[in-house]
Protein backbone atom coordinates (compact mmCIF):
# COMPACT_ATOMS: atom_id res chain seq x y z
CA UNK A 1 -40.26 13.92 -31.78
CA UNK A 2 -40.62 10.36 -32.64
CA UNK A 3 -43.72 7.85 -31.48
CA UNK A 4 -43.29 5.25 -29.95
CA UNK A 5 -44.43 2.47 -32.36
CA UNK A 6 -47.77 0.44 -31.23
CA UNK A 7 -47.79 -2.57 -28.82
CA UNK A 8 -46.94 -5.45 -31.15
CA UNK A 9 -46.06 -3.80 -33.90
CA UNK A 10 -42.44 -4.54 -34.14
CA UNK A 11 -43.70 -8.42 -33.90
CA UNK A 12 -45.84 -8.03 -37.07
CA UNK A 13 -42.94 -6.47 -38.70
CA UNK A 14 -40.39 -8.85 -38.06
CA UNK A 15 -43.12 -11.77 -39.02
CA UNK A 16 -43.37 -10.30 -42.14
CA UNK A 17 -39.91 -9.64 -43.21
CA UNK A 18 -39.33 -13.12 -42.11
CA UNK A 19 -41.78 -15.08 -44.28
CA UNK A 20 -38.95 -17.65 -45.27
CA UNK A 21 -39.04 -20.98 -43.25
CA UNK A 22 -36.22 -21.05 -40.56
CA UNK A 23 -33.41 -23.72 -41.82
CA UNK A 24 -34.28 -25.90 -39.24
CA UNK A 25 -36.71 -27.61 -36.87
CA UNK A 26 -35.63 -26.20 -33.89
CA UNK A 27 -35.38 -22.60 -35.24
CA UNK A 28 -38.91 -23.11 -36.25
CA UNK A 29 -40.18 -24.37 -33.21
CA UNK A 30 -38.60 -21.70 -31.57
CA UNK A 31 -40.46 -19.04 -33.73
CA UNK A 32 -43.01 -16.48 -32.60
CA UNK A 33 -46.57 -17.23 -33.29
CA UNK A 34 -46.32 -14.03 -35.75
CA UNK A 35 -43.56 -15.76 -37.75
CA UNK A 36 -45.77 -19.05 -37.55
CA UNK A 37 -48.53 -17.12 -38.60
CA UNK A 38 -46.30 -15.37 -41.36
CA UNK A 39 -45.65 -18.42 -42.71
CA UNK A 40 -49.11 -20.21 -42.78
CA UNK A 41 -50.02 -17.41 -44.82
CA UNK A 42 -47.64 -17.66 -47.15
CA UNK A 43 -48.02 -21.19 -47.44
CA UNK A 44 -44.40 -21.66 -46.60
CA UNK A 45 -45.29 -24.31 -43.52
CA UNK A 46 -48.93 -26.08 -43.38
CA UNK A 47 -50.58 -26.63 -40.25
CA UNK A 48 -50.49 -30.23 -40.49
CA UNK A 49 -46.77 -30.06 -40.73
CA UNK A 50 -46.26 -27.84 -38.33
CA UNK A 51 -48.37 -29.82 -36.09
CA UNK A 52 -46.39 -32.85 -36.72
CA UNK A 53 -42.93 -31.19 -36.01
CA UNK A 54 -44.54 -30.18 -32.44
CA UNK A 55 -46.36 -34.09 -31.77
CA UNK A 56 -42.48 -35.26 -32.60
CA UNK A 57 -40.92 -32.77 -30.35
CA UNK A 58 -43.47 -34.00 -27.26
CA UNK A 59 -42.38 -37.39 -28.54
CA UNK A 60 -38.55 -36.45 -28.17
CA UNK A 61 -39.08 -34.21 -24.68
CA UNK A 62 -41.95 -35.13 -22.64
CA UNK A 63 -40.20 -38.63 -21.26
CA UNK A 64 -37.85 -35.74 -19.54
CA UNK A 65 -40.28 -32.98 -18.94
CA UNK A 66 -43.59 -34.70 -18.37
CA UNK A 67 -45.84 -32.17 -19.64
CA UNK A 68 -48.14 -33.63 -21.67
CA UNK A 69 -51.20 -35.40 -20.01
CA UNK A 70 -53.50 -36.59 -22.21
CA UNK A 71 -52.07 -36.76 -26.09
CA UNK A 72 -54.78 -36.39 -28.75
CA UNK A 73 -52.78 -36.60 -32.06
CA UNK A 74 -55.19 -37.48 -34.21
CA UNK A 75 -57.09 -34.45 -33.38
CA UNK A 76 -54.75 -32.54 -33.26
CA UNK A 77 -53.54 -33.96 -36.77
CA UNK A 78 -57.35 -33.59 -38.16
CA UNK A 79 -57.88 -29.93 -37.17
CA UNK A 80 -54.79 -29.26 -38.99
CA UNK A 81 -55.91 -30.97 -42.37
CA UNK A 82 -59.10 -28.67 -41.93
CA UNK A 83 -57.08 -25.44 -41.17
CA UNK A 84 -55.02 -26.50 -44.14
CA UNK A 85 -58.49 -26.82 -46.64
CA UNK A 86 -59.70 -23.53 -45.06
CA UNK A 87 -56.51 -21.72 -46.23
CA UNK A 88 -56.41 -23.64 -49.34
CA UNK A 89 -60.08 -22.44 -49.65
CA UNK A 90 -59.21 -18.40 -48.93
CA UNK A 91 -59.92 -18.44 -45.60
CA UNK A 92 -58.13 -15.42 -43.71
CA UNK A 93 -58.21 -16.75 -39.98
CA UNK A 94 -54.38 -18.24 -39.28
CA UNK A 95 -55.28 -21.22 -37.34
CA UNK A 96 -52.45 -21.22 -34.79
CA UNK A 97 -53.57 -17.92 -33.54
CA UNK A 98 -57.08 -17.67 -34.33
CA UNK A 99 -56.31 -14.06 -35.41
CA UNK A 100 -56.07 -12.26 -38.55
CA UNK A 101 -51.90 -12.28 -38.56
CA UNK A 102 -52.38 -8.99 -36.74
């Protein structure tokens, strides 16, 4: 009789069989955090990029949606250079998540 695999597992799998950045924008904004994460790692996507595809998408949608309170770009744009020295550096920690990439 088969287990039933653990809680997330399929997630991790998937992010790491898909460590190749989506061929587009919107596919990759539309990614899981594990496939984010996947691709942080392997340096595929840098947080400061990333970040900037997300700042242009609130540029694009929030005059529809009006979601977005209070913008803080360049801190958002500054703790993404850091995350990006960090992993340059060896850090482990993948900064979208916080986690591991488990």
């Amino acid at each position: 009789m088969m287990q039933p695999a653990p809680a997330g597992a399929g997630a991790r799998a998937g992010a790491r069989r898909r460590a190749s950045r989506p061929g587009s924008d919107e596919d990759l904004a539309f990614a899981s955090v594990a496939e984010l994460s996947a691709l942080i790692r392997s340096r595929r996507i840098s947080s400061t990029e990333l970040t900037r595809l997300y700042l242009q998408r609130i540029d694009r949608y929030d005059p529809i949606l009006r979601a977005v309170i209070t913008r803080t770009e360049p801190l958002a744009l500054e703790q993404a250079a850091r995350a990006d020295r960090e992993i340059a550096l060896g850090a482990s920690a993948v900064p979208c998540t916080g986690s591991h990439g488990e």
